[in-house]
N, C-alpha and C. Protein backbone atom coordinates (compact mmCIF):
# COMPACT_ATOMS: atom_id res chain seq x y z
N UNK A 1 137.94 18.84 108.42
CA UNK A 1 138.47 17.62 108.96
C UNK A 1 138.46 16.58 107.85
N UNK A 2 139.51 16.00 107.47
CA UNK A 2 139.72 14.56 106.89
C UNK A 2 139.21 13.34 107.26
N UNK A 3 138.26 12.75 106.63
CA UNK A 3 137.95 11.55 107.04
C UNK A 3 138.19 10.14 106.19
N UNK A 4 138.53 9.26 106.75
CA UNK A 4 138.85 7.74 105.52
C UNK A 4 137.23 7.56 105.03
N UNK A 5 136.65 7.35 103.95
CA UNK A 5 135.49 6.89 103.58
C UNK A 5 135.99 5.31 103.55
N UNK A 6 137.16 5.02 102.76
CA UNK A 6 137.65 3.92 102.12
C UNK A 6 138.30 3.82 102.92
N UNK A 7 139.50 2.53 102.63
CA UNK A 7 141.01 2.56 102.61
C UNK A 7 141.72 3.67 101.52
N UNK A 8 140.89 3.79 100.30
CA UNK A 8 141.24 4.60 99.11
C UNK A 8 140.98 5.79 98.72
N UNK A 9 139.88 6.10 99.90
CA UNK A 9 139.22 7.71 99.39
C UNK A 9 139.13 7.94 100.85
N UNK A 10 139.37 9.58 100.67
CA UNK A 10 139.54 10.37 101.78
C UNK A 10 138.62 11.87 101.61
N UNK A 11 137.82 12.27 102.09
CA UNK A 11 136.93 13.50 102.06
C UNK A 11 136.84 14.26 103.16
N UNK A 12 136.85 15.17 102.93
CA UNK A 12 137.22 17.13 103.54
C UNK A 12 135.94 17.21 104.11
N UNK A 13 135.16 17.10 105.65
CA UNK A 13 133.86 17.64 105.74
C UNK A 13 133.95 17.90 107.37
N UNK A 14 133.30 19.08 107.30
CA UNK A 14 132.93 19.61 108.47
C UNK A 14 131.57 19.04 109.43
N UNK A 15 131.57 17.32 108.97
CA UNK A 15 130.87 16.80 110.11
C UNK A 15 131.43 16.47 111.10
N UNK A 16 130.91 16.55 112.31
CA UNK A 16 131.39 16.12 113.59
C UNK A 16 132.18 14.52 113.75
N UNK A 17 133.30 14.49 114.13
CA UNK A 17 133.85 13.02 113.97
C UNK A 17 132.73 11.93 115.16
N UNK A 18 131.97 12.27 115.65
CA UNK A 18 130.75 11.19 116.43
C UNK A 18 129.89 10.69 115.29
N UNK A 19 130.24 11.25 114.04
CA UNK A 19 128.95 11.01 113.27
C UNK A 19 130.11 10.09 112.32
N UNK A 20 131.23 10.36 111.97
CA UNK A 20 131.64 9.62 110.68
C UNK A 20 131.46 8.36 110.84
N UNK A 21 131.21 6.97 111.37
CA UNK A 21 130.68 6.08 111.33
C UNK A 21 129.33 5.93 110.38
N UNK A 22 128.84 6.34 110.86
CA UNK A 22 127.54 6.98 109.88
C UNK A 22 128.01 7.24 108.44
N UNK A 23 128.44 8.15 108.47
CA UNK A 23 129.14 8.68 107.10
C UNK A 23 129.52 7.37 106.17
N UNK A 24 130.62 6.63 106.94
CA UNK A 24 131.01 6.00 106.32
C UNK A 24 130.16 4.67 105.68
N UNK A 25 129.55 4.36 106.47
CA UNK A 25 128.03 3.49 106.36
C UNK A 25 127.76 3.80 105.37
N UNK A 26 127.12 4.98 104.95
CA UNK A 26 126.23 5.30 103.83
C UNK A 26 126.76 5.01 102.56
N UNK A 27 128.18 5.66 102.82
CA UNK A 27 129.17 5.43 101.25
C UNK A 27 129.54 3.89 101.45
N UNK A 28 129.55 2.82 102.19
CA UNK A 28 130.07 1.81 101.66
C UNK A 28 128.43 0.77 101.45
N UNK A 29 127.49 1.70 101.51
CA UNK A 29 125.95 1.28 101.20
C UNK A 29 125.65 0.25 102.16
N UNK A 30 126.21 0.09 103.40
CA UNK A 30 125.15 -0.62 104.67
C UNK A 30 123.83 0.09 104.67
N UNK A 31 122.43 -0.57 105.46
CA UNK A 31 121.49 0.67 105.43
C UNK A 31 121.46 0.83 106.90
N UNK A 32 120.67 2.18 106.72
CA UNK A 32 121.01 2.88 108.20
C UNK A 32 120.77 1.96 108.98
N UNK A 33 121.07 2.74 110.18
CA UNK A 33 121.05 1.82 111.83
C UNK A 33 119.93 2.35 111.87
N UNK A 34 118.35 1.92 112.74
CA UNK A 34 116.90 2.88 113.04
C UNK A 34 117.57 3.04 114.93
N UNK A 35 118.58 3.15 115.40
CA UNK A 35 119.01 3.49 116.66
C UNK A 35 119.52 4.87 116.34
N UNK A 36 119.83 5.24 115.60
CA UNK A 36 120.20 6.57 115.12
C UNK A 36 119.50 7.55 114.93
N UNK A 37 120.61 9.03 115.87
CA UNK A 37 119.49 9.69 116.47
C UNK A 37 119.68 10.57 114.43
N UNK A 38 118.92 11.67 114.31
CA UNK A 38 118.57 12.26 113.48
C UNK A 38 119.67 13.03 112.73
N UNK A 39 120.71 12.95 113.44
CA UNK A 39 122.27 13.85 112.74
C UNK A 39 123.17 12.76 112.47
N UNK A 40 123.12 11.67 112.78
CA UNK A 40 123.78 10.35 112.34
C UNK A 40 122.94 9.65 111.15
N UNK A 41 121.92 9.93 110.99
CA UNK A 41 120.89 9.10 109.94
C UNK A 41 121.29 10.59 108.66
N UNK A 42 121.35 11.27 109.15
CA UNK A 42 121.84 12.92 107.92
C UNK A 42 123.31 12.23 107.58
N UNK A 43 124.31 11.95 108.41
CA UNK A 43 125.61 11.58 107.54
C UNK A 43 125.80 10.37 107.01
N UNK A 44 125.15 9.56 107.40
CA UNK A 44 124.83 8.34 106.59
C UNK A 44 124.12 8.50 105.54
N UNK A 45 123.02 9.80 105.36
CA UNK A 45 122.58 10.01 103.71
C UNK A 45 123.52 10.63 102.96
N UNK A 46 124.36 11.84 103.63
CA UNK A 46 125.39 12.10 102.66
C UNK A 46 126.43 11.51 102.40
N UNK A 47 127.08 10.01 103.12
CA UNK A 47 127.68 9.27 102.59
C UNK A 47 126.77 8.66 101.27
N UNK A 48 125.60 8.62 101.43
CA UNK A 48 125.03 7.22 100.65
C UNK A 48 124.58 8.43 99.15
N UNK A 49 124.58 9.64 99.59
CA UNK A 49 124.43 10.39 98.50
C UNK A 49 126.18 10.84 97.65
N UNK A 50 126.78 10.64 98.66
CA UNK A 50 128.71 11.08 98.09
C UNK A 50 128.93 9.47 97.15
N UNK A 51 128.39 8.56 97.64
CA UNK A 51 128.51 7.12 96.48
C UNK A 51 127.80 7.01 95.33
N UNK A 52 126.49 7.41 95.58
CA UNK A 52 125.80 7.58 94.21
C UNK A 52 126.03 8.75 92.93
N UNK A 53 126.70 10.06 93.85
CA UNK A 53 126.97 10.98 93.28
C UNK A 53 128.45 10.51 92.21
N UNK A 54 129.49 9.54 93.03
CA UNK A 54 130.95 8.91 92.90
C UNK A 54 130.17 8.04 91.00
N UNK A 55 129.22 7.04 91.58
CA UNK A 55 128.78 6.26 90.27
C UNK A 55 128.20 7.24 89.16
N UNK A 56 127.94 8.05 89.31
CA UNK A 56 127.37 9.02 88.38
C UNK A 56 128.21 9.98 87.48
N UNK A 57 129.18 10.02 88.27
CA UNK A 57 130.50 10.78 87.49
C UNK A 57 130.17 12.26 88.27
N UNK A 58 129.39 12.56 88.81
CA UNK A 58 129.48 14.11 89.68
C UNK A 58 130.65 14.68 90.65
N UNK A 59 131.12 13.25 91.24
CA UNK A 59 132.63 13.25 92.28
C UNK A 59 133.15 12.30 91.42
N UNK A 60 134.24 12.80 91.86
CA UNK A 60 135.84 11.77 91.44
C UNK A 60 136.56 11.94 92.58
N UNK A 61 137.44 10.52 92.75
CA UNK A 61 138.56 10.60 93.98
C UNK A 61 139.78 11.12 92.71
N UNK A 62 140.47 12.17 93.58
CA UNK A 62 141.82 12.60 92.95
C UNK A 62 142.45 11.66 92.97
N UNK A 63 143.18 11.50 92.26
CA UNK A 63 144.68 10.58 92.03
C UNK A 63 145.84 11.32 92.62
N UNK A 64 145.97 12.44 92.98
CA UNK A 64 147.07 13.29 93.54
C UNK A 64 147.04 12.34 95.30
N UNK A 65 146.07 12.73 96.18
CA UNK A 65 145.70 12.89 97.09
C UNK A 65 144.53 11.74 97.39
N UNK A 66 143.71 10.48 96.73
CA UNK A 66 142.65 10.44 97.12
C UNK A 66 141.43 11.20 97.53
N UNK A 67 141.30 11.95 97.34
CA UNK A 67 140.51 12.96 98.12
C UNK A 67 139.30 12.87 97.00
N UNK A 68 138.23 12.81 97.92
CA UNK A 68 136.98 12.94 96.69
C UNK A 68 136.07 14.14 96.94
N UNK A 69 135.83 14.72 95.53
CA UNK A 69 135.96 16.09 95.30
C UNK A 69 134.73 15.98 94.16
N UNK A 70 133.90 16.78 93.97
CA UNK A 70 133.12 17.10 92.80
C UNK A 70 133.97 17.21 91.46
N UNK A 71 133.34 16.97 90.60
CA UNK A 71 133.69 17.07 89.26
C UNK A 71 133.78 18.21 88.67
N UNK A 72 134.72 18.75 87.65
CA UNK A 72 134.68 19.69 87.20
C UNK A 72 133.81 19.59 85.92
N UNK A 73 133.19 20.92 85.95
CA UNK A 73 132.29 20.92 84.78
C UNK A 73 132.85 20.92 83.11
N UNK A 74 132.00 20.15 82.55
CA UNK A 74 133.02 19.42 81.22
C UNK A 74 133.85 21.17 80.47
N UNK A 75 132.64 22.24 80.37
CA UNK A 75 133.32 23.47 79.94
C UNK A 75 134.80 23.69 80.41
N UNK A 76 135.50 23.32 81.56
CA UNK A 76 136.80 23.88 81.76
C UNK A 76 137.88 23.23 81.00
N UNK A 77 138.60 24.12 80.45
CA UNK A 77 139.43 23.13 79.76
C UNK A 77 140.66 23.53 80.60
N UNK A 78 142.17 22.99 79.67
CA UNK A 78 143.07 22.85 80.63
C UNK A 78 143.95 24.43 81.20
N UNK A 79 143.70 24.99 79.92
CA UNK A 79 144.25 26.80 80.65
C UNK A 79 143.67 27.04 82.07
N UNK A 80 142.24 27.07 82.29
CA UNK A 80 141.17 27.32 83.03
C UNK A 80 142.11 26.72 84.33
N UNK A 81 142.01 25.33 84.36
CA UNK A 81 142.47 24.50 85.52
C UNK A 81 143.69 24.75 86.31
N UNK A 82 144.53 25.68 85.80
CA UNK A 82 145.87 25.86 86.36
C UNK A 82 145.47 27.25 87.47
N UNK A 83 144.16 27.88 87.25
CA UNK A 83 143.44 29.00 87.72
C UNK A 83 143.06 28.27 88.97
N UNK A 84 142.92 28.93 90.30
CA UNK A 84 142.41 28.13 91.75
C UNK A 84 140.92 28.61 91.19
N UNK A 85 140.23 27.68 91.52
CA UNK A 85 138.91 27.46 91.15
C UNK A 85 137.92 28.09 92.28
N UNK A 86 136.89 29.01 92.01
CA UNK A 86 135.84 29.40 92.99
C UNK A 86 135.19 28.78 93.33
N UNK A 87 134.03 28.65 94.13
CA UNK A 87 132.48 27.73 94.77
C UNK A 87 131.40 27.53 93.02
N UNK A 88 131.74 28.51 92.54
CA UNK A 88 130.68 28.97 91.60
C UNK A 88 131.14 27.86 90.53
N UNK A 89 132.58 27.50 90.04
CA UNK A 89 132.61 26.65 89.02
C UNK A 89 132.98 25.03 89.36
N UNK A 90 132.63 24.52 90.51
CA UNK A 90 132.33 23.36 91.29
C UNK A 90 131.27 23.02 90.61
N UNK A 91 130.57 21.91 90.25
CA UNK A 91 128.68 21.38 90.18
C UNK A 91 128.49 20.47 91.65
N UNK A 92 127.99 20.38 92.12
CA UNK A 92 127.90 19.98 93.07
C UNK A 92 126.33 18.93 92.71
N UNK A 93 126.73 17.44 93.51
CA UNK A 93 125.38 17.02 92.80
C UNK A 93 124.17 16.52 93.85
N UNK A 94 123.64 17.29 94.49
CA UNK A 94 122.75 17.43 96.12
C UNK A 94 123.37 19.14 96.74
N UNK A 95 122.18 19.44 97.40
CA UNK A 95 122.52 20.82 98.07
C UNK A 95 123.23 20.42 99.28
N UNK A 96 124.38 20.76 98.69
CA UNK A 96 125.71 20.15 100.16
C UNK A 96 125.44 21.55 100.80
N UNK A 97 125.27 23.02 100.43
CA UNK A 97 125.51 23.85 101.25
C UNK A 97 124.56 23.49 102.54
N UNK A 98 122.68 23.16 102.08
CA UNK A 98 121.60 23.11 102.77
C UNK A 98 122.48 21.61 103.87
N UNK A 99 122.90 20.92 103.29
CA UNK A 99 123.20 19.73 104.35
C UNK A 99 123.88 19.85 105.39
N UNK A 100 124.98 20.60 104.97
CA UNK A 100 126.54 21.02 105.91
C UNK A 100 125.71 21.89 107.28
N UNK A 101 124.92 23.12 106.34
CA UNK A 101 124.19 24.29 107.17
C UNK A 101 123.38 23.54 108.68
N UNK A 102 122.63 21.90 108.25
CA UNK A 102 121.86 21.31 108.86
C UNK A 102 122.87 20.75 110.21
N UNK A 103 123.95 20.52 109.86
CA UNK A 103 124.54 19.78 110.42
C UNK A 103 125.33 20.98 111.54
N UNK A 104 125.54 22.10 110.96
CA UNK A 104 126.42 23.06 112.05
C UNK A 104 124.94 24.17 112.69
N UNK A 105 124.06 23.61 112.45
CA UNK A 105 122.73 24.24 113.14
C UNK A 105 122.25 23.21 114.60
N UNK A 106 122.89 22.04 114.17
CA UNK A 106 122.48 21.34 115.24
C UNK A 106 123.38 20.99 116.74
């Protein structure tokens, strides 16, 4: 599912749309709500972890699409990139698998 973080950035995540409020919170750095039950206070950290990850250079919003996406690791050069890319040559900067997993467990 597509969600607006921004007006300018748009991100791909398989959280529940009851929670993107939350989400979006985190990335535009409000701090949490303490009314929030325990899966809304989780997408508000991975917004607030998808912004810090954004300042760090780990994500970039595409320029194609907006879409914000992990960084490619500096090794790929441009032959490489025309190749559809696996899970394995993503860096990812927080265990998004452990987060996502948390979120479709609940």
């Amino acid at each position: 599912m597509v969600v607006d973080l921004t007006d300018n950035v748009l991100v791909n995540t398989p959280i529940p749309s009851a929670h993107h409020a939350a989400l979006r919170s985190g990335f535009a750095g409000y701090p949490a709500n303490p009314r929030w039950n325990a899966t809304k206070y989780k997408a508000w950290k991975i917004g607030r972890e998808w912004r810090e990850a954004l300042a760090r250079g780990e994500m970039v919003v595409r320029s194609t699409d907006s879409m914000l996406v992990p960084a490619i690791q500096p090794e790929e050069t441009e032959e490489n990139l025309e190749k559809p890319l696996n899970s394995s040559q993503w860096r990812f900067p927080f265990r998004a698998k452990q987060m996502l997993a948390a979120f479709q467990a609940v």
